[in-house]
Protein backbone atom coordinates (compact mmCIF):
# COMPACT_ATOMS: atom_id res chain seq x y z
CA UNK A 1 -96.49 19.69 3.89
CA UNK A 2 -93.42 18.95 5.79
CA UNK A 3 -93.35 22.20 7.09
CA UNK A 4 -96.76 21.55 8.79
CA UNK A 5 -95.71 17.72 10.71
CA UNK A 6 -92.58 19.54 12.17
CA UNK A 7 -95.09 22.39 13.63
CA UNK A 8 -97.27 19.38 14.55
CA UNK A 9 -94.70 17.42 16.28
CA UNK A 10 -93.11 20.63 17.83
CA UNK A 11 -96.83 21.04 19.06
CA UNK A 12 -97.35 17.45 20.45
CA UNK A 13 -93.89 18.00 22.10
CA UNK A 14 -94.54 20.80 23.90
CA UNK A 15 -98.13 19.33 24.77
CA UNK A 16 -96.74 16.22 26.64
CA UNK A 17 -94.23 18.37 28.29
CA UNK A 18 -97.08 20.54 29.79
CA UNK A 19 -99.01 17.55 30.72
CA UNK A 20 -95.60 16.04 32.46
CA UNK A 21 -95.45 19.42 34.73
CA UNK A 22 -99.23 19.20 35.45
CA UNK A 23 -99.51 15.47 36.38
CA UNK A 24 -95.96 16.30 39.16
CA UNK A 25 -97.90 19.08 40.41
CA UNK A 26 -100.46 17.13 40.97
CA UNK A 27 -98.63 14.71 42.58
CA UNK A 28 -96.82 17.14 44.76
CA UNK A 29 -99.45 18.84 45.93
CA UNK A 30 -101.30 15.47 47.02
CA UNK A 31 -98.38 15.14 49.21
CA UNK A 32 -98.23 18.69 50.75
CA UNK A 33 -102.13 18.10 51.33
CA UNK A 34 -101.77 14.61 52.79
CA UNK A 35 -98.81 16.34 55.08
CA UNK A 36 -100.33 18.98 56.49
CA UNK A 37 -103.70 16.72 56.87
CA UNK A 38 -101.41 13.99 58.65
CA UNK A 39 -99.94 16.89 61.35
CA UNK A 40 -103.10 18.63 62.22
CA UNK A 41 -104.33 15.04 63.05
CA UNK A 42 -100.81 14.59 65.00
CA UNK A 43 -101.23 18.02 66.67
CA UNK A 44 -104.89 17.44 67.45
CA UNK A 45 -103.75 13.94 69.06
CA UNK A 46 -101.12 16.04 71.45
CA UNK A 47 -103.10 18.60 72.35
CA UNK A 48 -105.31 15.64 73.49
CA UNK A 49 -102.59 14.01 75.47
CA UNK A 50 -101.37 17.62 77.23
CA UNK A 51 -104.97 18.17 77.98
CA UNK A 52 -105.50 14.71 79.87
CA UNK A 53 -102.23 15.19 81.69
CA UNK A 54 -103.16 18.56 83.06
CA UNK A 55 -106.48 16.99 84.28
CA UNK A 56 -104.71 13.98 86.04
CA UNK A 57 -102.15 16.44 87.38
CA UNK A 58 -105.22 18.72 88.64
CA UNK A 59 -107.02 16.00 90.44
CA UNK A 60 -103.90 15.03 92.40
CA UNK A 61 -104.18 17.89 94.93
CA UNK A 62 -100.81 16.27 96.15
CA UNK A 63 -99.06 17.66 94.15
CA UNK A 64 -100.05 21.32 95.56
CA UNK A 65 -100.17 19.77 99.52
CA UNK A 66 -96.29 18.81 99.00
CA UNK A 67 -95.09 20.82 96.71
CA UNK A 68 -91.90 21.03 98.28
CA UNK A 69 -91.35 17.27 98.41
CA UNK A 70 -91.20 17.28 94.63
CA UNK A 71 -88.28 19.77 94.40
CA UNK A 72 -84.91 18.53 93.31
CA UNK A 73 -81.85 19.78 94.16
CA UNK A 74 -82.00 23.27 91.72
CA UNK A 75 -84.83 24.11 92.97
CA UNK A 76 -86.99 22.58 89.59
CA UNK A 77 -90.49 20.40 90.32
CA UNK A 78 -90.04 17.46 89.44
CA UNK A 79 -92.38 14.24 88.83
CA UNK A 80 -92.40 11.03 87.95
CA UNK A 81 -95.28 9.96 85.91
CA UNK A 82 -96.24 7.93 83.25
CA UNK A 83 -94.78 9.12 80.38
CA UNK A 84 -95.95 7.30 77.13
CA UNK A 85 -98.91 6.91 76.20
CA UNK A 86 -99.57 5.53 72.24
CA UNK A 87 -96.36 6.74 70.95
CA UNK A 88 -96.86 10.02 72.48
CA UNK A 89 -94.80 11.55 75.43
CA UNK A 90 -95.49 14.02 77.87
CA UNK A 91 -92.88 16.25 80.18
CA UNK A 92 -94.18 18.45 83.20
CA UNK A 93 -91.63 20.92 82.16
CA UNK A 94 -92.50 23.57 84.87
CA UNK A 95 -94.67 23.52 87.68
CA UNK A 96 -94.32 26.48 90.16
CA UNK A 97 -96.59 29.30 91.48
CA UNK A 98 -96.59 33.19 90.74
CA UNK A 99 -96.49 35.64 93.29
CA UNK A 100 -100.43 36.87 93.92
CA UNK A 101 -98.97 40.75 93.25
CA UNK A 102 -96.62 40.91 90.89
CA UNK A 103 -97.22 37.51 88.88
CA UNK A 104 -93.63 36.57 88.73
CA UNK A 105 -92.06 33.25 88.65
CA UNK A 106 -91.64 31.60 92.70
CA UNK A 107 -90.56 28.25 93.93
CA UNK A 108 -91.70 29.44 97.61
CA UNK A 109 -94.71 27.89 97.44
CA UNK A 110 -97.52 26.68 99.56
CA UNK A 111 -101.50 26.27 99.64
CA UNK A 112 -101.63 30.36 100.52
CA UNK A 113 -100.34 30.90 96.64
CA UNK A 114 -103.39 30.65 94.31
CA UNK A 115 -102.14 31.77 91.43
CA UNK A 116 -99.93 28.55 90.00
CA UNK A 117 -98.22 28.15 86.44
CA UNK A 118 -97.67 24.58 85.05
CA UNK A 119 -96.49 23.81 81.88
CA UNK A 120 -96.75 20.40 79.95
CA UNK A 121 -94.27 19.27 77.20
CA UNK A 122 -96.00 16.35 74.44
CA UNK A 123 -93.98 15.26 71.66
CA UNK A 124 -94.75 12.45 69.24
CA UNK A 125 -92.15 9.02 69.32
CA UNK A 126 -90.23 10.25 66.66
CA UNK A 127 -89.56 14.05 68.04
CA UNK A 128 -91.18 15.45 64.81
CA UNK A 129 -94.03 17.05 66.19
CA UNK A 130 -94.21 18.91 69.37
CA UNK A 131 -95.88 21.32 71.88
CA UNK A 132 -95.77 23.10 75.20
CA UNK A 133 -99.24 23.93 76.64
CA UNK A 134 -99.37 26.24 79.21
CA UNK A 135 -101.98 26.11 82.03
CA UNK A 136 -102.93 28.65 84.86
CA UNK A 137 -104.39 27.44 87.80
CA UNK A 138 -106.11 29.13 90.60
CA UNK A 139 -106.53 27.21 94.11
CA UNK A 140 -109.10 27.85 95.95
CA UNK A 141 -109.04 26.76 99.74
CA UNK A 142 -112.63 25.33 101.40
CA UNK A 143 -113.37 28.39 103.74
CA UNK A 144 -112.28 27.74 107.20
CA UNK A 145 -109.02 25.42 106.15
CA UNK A 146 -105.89 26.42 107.76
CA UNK A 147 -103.33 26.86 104.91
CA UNK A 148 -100.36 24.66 106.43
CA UNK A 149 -103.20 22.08 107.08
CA UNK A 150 -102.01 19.05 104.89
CA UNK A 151 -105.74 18.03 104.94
CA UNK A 152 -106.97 21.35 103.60
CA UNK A 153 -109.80 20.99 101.12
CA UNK A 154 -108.85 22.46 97.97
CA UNK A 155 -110.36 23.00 94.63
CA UNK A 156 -108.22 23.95 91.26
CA UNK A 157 -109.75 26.15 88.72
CA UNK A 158 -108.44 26.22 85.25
CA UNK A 159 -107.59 29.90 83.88
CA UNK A 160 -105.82 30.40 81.04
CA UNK A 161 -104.67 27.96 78.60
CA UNK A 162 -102.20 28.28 75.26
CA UNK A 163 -99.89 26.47 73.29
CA UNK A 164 -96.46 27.52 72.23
């Protein structure tokens, strides 16, 4: 008989051990699944924020007109712009055109480049999470507009778009 409540006890031991690992697996994996649940919605919330800040950087044709106003000193575009929005930051980290033949990087440029490249850095308030989203843009003068006219009607078509 004795021989039988040690097995049992053994038995019950190793029982509430398994049922220990199970329930902290459990309990892990609710956290990996609540993390990764928590930075798609973070992700999904910058890719927002790039998106709108390539539109409002699209629909200031300014930005093309005097391009060579925003240059600092290196040669870099630079812009001030708001910059936080919810706990969310974005960066115009580059901002130049490519040369129409060989699609190389150029800070020569005017309203008679069409091919432009801009990229936008978001990043959440605590640095955790971030992105660069890269945008091609094609500029398309109104026919008949001179392209050193600062009045020039022009129109900016999106091209290509991915994240990095």
């Amino acid at each position: 008989m004795k021989s039988q409540h040690g097995s049992i006890l053994v038995l019950t031991l190793v029982l509430l051990l398994f049922l220990q690992i199970v329930a902290a697996t459990v309990i892990h994996s609710n956290h990996i699944s609540h993390h990764v649940v928590s930075n798609f919605v973070l992700r999904s919330a910058l890719e927002k924020t790039a998106n709108k800040v390539i539109n409002d950087f699209i629909k200031n044709k300014d930005y093309f007109l005097n391009y060579a106003k925003n240059l600092d000193a290196s040669g870099q575009f630079r812009l001030s712009m708001p910059t936080e929005l919810e706990g969310i930051s974005a960066t115009i980290v580059e901002f130049h055109c490519l040369d129409n033949v060989t699609r190389k990087k150029s800070y020569a440029c005017n309203l008679s480049s069409q091919i432009w490249h801009l990229e936008v850095m978001v990043s959440d308030k605590n640095k955790t999470v971030s992105i660069n989203v890269i945008q091609g843009l094609k500029l398309i003068l109104k026919k008949g507009s001179p392209a050193s006219d600062t009045e020039a009607e022009v129109r900016v078509e999106k091209l290509w778009w991915y994240r990095r």
